[in-house]
N, C-alpha and C. Protein backbone atom coordinates (compact mmCIF):
# COMPACT_ATOMS: atom_id res chain seq x y z
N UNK A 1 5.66 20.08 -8.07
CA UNK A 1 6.24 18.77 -7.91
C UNK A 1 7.77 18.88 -7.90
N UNK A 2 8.44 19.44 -7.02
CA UNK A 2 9.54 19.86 -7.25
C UNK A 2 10.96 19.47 -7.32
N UNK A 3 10.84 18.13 -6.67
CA UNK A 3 12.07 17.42 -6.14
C UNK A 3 11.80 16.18 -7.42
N UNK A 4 12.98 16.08 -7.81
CA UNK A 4 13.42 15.34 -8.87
C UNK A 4 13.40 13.79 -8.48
N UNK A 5 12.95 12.83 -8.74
CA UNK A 5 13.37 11.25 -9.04
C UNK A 5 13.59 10.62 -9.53
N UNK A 6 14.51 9.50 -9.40
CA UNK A 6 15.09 8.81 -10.33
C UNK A 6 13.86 7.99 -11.25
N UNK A 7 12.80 7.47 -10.65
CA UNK A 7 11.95 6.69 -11.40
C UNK A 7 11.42 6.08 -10.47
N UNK A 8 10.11 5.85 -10.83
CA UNK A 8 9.36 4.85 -10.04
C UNK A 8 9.36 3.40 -10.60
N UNK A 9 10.10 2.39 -9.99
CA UNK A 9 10.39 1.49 -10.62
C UNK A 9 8.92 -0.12 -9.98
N UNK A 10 9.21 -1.03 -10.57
CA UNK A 10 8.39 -2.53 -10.26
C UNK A 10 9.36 -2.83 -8.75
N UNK A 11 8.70 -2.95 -7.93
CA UNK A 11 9.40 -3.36 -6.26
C UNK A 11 9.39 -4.90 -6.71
N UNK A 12 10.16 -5.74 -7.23
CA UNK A 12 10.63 -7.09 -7.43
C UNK A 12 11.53 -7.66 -6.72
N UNK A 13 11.66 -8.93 -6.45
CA UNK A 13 12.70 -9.31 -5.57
C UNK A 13 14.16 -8.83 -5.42
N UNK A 14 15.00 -8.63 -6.54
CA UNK A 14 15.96 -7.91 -6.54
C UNK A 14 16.01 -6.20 -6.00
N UNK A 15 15.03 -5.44 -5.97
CA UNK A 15 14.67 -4.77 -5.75
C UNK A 15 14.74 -4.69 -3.93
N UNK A 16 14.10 -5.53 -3.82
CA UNK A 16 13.48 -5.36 -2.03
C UNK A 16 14.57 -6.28 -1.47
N UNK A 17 15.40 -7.29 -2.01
CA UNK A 17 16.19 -7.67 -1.48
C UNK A 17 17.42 -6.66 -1.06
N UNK A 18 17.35 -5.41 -1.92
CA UNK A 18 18.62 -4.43 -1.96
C UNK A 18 18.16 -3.35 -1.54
N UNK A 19 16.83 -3.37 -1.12
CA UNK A 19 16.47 -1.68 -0.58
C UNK A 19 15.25 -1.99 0.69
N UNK A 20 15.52 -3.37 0.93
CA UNK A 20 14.83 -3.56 2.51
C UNK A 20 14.96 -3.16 3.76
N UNK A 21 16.35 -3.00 4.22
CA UNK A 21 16.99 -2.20 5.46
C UNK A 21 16.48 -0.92 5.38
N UNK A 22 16.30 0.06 4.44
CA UNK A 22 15.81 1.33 3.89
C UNK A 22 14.41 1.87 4.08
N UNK A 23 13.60 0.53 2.93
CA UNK A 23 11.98 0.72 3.71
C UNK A 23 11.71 0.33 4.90
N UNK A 24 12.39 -0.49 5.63
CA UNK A 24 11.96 -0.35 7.19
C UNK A 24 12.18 0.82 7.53
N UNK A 25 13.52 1.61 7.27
CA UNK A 25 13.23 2.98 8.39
C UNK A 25 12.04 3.60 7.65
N UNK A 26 11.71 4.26 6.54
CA UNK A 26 10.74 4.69 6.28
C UNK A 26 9.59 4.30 6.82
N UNK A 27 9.44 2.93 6.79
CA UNK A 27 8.23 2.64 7.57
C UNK A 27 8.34 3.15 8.96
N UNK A 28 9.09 2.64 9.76
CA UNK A 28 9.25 2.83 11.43
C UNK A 28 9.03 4.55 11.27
N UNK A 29 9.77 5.24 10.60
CA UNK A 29 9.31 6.61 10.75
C UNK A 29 8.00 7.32 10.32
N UNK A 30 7.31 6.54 9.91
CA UNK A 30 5.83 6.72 9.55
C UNK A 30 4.63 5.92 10.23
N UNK A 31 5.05 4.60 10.87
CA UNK A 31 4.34 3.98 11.42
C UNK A 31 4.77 3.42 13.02
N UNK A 32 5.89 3.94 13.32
CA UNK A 32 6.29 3.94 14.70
C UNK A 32 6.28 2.37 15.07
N UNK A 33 5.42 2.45 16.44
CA UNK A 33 5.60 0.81 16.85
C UNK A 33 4.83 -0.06 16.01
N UNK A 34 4.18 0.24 15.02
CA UNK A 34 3.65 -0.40 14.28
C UNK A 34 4.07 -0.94 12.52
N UNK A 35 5.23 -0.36 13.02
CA UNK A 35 6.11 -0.38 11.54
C UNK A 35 6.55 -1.90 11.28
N UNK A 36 6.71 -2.26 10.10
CA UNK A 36 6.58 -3.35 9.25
C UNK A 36 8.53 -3.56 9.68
N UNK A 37 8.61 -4.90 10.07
CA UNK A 37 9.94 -5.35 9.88
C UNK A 37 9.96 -6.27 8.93
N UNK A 38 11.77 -6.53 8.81
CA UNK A 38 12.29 -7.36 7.00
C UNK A 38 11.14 -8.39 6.91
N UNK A 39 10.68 -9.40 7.45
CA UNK A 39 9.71 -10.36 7.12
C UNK A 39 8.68 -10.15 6.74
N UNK A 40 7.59 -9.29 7.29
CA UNK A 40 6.76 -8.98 6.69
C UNK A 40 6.99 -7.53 5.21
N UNK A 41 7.99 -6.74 4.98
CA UNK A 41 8.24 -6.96 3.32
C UNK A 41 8.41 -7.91 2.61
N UNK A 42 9.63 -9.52 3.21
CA UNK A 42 9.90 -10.00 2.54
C UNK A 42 8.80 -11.11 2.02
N UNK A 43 7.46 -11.01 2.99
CA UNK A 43 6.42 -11.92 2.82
C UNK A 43 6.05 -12.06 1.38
N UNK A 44 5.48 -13.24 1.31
CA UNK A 44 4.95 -13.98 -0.30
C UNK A 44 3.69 -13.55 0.09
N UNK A 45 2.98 -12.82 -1.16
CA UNK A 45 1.72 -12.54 -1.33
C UNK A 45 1.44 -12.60 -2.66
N UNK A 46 0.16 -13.05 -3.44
CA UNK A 46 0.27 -13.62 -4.99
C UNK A 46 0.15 -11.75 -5.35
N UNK A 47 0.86 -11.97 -6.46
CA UNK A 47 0.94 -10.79 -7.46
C UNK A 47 2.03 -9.52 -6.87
N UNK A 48 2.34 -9.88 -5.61
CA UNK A 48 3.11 -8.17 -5.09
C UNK A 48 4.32 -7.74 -5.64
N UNK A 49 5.18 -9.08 -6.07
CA UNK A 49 6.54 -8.45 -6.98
C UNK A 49 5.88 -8.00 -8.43
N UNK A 50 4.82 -8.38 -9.11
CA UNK A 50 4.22 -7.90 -9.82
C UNK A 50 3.83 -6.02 -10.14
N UNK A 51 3.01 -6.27 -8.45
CA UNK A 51 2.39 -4.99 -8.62
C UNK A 51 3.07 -4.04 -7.74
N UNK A 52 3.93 -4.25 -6.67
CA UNK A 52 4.46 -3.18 -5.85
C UNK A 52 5.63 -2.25 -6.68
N UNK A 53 5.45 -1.23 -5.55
CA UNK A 53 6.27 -0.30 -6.50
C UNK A 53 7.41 0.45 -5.81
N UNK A 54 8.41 0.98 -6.13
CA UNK A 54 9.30 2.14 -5.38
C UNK A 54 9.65 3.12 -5.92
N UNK A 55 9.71 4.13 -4.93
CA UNK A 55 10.42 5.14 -5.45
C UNK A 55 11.65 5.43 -5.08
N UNK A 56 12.73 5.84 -6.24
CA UNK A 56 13.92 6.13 -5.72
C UNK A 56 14.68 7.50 -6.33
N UNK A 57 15.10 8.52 -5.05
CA UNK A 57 15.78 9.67 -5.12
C UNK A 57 17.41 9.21 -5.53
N UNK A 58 18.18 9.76 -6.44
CA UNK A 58 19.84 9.46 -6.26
C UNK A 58 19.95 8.21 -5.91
N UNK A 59 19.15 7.30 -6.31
CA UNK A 59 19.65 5.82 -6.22
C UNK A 59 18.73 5.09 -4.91
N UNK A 60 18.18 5.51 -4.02
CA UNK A 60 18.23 5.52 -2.47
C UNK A 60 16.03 5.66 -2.14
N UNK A 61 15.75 4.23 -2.09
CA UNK A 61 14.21 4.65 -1.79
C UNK A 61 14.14 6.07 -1.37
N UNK A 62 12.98 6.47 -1.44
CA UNK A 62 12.01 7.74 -0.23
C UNK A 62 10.71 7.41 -0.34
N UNK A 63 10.33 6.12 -1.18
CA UNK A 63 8.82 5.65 -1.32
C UNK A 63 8.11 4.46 -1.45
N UNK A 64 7.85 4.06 -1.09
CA UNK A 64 7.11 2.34 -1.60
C UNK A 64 5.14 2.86 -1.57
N UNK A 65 5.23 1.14 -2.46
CA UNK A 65 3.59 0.90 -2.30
C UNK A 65 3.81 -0.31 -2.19
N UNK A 66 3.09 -1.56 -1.41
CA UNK A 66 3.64 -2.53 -1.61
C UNK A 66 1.82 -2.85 -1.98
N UNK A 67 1.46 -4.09 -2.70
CA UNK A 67 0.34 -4.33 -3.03
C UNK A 67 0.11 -6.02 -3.88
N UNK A 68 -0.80 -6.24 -3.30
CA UNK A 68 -0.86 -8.16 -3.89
C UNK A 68 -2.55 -7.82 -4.32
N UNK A 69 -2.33 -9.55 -5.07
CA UNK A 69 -3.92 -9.60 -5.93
C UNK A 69 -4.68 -10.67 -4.95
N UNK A 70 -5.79 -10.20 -4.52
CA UNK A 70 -6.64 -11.03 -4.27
C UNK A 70 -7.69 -11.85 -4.38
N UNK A 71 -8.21 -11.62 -5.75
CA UNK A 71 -8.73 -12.30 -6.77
C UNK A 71 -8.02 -11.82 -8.03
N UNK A 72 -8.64 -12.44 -9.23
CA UNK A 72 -8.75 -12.35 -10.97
C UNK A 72 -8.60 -10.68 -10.82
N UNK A 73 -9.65 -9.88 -9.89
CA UNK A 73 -9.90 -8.35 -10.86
C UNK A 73 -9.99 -7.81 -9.32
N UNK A 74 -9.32 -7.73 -8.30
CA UNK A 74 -9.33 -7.19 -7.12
C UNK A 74 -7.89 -7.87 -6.53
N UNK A 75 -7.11 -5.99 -6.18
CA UNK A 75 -5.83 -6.05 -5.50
C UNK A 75 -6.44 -5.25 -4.43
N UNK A 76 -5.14 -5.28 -3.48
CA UNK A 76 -5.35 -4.65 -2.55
C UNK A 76 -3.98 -4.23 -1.57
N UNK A 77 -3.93 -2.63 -1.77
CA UNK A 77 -3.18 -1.97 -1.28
C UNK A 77 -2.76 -2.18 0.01
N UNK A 78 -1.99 -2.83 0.34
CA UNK A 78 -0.96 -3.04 1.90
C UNK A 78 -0.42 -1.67 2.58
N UNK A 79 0.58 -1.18 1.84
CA UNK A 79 1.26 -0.35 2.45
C UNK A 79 1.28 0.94 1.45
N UNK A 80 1.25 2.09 1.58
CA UNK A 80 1.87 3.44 0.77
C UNK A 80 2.28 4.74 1.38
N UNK A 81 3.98 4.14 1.29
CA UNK A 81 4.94 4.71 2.44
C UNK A 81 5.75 5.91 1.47
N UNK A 82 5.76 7.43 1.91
CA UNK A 82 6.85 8.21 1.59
C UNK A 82 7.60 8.84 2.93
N UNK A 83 8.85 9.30 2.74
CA UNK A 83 9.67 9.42 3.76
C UNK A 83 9.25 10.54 4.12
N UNK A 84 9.05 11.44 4.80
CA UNK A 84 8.52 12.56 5.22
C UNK A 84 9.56 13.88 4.61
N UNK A 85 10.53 13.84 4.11
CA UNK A 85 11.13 14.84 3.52
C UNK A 85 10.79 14.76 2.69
N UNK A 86 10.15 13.85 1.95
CA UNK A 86 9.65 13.78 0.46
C UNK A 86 8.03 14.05 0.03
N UNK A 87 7.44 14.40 1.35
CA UNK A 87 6.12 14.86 1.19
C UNK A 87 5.42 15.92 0.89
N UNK A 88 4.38 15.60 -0.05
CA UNK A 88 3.60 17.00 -0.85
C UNK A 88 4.43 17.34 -2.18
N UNK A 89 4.89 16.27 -2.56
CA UNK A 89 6.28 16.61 -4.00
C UNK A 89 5.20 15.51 -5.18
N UNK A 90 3.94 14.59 -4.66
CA UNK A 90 3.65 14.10 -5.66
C UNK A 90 3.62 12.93 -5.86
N UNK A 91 4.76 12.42 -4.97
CA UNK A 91 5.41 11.19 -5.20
C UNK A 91 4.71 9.73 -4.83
N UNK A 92 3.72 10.13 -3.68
CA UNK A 92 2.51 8.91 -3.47
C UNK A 92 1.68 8.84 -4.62
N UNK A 93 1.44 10.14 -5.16
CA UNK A 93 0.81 10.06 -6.33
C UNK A 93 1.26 9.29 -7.55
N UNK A 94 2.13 9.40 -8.25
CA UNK A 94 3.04 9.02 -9.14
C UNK A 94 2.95 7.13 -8.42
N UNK A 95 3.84 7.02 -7.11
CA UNK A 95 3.58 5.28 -6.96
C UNK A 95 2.14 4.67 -7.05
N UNK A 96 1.33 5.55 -7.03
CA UNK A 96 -0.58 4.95 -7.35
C UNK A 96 -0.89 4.52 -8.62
N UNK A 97 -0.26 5.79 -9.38
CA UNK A 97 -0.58 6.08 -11.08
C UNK A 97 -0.17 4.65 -11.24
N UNK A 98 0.95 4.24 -10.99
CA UNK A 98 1.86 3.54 -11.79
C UNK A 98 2.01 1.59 -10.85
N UNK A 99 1.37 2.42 -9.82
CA UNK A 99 0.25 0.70 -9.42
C UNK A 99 -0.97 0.18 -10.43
N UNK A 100 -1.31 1.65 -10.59
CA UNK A 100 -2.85 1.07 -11.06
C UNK A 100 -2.60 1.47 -12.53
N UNK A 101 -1.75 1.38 -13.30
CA UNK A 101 -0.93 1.25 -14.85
C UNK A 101 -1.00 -0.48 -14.72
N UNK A 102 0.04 -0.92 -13.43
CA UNK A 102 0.43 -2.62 -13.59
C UNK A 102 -1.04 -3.42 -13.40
N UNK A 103 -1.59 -2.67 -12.53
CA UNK A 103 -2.76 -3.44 -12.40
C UNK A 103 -3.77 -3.83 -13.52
N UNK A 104 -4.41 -2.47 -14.10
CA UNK A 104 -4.94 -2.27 -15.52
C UNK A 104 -4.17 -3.33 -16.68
N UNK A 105 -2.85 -3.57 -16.27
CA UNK A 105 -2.08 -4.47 -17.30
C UNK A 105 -2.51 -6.16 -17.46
N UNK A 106 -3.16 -6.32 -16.16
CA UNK A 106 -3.19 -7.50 -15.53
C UNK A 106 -5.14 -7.79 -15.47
N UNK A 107 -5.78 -6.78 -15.53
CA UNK A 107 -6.88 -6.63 -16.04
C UNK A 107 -7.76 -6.97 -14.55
N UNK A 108 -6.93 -6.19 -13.10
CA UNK A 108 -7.47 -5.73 -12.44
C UNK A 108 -8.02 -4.62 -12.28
N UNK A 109 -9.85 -4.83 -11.73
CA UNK A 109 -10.55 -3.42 -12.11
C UNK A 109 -10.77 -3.28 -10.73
N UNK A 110 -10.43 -3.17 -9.72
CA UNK A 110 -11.15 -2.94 -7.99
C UNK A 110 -9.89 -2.86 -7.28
N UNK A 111 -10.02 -1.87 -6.62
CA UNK A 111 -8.85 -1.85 -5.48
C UNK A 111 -9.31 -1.69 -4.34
N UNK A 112 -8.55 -2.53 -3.09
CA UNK A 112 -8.72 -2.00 -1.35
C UNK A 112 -7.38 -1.46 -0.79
N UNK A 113 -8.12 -0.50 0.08
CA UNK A 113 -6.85 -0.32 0.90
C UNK A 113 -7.84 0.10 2.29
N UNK A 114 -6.55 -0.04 3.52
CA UNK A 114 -7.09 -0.01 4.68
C UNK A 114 -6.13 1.42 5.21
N UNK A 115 -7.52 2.15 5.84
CA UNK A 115 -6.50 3.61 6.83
C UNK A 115 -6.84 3.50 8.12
N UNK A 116 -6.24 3.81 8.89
CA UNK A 116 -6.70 4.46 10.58
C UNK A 116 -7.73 5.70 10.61
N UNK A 117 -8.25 6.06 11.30
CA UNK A 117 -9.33 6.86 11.02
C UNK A 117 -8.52 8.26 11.30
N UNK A 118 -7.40 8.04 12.41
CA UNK A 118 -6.19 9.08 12.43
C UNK A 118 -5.66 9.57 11.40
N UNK A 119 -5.54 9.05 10.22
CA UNK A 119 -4.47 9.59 9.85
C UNK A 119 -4.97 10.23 8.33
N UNK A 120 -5.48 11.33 9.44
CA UNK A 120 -6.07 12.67 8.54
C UNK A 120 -5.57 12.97 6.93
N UNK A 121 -3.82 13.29 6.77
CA UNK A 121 -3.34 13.61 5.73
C UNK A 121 -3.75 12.18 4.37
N UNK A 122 -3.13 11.13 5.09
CA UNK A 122 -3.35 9.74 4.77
C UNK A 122 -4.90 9.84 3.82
N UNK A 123 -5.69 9.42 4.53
CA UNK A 123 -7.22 9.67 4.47
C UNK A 123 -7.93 11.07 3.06
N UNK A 124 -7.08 11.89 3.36
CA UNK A 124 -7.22 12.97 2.58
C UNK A 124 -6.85 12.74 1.08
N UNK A 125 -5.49 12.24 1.04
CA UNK A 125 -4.86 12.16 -0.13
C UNK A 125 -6.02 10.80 -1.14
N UNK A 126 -6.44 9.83 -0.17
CA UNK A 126 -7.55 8.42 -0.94
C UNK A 126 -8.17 9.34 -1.80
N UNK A 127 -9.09 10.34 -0.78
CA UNK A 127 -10.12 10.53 -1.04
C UNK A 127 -9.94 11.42 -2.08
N UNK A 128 -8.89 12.25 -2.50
CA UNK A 128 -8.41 12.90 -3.48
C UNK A 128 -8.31 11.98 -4.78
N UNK A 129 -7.73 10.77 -4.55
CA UNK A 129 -7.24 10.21 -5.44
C UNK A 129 -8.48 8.98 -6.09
N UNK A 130 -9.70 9.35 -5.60
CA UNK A 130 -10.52 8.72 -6.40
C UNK A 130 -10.99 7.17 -5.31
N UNK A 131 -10.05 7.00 -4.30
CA UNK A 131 -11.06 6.32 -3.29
C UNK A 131 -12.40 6.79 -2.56
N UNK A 132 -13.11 5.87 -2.23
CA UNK A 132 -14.11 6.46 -0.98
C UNK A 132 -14.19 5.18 -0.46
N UNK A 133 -15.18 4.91 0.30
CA UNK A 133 -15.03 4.56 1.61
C UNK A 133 -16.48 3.57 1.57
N UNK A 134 -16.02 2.14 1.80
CA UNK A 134 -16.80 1.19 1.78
C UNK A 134 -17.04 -0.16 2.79
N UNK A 135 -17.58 -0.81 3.05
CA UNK A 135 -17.81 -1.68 4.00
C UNK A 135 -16.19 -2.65 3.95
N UNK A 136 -15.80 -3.16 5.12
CA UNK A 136 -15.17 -4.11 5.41
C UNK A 136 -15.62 -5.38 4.70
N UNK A 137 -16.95 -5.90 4.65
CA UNK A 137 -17.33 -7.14 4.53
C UNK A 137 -16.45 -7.97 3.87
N UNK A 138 -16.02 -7.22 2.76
CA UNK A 138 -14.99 -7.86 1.27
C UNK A 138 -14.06 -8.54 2.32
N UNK A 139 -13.29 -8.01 2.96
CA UNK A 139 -12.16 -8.07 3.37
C UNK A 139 -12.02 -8.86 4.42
N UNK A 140 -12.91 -8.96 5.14
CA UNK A 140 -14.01 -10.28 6.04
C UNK A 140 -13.42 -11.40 5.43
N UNK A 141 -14.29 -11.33 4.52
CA UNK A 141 -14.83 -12.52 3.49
C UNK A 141 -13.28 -12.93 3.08
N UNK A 142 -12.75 -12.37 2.52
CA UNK A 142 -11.40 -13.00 1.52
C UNK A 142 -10.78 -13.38 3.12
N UNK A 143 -10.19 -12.70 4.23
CA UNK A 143 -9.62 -13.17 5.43
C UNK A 143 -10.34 -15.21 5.62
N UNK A 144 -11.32 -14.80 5.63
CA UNK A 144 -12.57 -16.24 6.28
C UNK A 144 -11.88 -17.05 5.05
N UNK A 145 -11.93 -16.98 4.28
CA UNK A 145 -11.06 -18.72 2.73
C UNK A 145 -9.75 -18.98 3.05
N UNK A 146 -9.74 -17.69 3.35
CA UNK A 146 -7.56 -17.76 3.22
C UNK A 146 -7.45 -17.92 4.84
N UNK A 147 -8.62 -18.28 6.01
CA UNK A 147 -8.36 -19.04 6.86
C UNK A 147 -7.36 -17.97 8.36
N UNK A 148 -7.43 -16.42 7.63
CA UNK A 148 -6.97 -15.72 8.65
C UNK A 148 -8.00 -15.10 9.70
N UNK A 149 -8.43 -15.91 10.44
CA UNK A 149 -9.89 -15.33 11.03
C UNK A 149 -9.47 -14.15 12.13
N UNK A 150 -8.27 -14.28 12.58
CA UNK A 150 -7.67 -13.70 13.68
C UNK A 150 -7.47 -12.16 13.28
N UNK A 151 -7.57 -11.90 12.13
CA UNK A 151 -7.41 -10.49 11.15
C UNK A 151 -8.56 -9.87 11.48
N UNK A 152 -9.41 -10.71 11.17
CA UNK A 152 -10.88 -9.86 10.44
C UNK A 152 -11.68 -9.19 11.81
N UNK A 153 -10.95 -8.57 12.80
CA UNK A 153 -11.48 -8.12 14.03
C UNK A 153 -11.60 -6.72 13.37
N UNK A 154 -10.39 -6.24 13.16
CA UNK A 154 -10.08 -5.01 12.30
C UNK A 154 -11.33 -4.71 11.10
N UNK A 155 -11.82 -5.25 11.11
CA UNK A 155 -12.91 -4.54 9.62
C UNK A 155 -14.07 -4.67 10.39
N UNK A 156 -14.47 -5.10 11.41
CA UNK A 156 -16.36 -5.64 11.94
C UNK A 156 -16.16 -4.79 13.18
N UNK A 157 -15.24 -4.39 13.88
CA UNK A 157 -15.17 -3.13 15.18
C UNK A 157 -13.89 -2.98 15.28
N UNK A 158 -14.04 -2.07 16.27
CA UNK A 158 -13.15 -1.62 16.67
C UNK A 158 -11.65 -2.33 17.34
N UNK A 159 -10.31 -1.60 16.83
CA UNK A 159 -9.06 -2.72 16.87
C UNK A 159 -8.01 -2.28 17.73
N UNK A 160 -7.25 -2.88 18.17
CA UNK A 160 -6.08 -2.52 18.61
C UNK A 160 -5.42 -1.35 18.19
N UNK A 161 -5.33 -0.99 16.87
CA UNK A 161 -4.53 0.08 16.93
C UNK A 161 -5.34 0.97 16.38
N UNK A 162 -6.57 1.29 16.84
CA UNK A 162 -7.36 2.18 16.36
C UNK A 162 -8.94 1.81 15.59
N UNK A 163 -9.67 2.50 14.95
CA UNK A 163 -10.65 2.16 14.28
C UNK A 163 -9.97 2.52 12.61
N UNK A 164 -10.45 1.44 12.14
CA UNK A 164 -10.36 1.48 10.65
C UNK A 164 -10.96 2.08 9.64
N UNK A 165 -10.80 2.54 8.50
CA UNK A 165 -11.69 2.89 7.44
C UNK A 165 -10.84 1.80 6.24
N UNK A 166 -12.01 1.15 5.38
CA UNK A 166 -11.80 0.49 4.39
C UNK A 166 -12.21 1.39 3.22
N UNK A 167 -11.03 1.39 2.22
CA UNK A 167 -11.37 2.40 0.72
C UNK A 167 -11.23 1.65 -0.14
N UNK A 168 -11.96 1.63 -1.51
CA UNK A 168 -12.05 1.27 -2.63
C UNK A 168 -12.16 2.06 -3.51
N UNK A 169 -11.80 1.28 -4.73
CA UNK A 169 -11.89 2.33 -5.55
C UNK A 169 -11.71 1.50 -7.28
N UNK A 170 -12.29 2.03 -8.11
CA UNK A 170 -12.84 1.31 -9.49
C UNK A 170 -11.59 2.10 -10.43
N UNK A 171 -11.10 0.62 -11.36
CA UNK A 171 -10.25 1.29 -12.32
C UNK A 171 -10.91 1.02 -13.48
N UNK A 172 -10.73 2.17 -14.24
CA UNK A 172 -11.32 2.27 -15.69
C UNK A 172 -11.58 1.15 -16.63
């Protein structure tokens, strides 16, 4: 784990208001044309200044998780971005631990997150980390209340930017 960090800190408004220009490039350099611009970080989602997280080298992101609650005892992982110089040092690891520390705080026991079926390393690291791999339906379902029907193409076939895998995963 070799490269030193300042801390993995709570991604809170002060936070993302001062290190937003930053996680966009990280994103764009990890997710290309599909990379997240300022609005959708700066989006309202219940619980995410809560539960998101960053990492910062010498002052200066190289990591996010960004993550909201979607019920009482189920969050669900949005984004978990490291800068590519900073990869295989640990550091996605460490922003998980310390998601699912805030979460456990909050007396969420279930997590989702969504991968591309591409993105091998991505995919690898879940499945390391105690995800596996479960039906969309959940994610259906919460889209269908909260009235985003236009989403839920992505979990029932095949999508625009690929085929999906949905992961879950149980906290202690």
């Amino acid at each position: 784990m070799g490269t030193s960090i300042d801390a993995i800190w709570q991604l809170d408004r002060n936070r993302l208001r001062r290190h937003v220009d930053r996680l966009c490039l990280i994103d764009r350099e990890a997710f290309g044309e599909q990379a997240w611009g300022r609005d959708s970080f700066c989006r309202l989602l219940p619980g995410k200044f809560q539960l998101s997280r960053i990492a910062l080298h010498n002052s200066i992101p190289i990591g996010y998780l960004i993550g909201s609650r979607y019920d009482s005892k189920w969050s669900h992982i949005h984004r978990i971005v490291v800068a590519s110089s900073f990869h295989r040092k640990g550091i996605a690891t460490r922003l998980l631990e310390r998601f699912e520390d805030a979460c456990l705080a909050v007396e969420i026991a279930e997590l989702t997150l969504e991968s591309l079926v591409t993105r091998d390393a991505a995919n690898a690291f879940y499945e390391r980390t105690g995800f596996t791999r479960v039906s969309g339906g959940r994610l259906v379902e919460y889209l269908e209340r909260k009235g985003k029907t236009e989403m839920k193409h992505r979990y029932v076939g095949p999508s625009d930017q690929g085929d999906v895998i949905v992961y879950g995963k149980r906290l202690a």
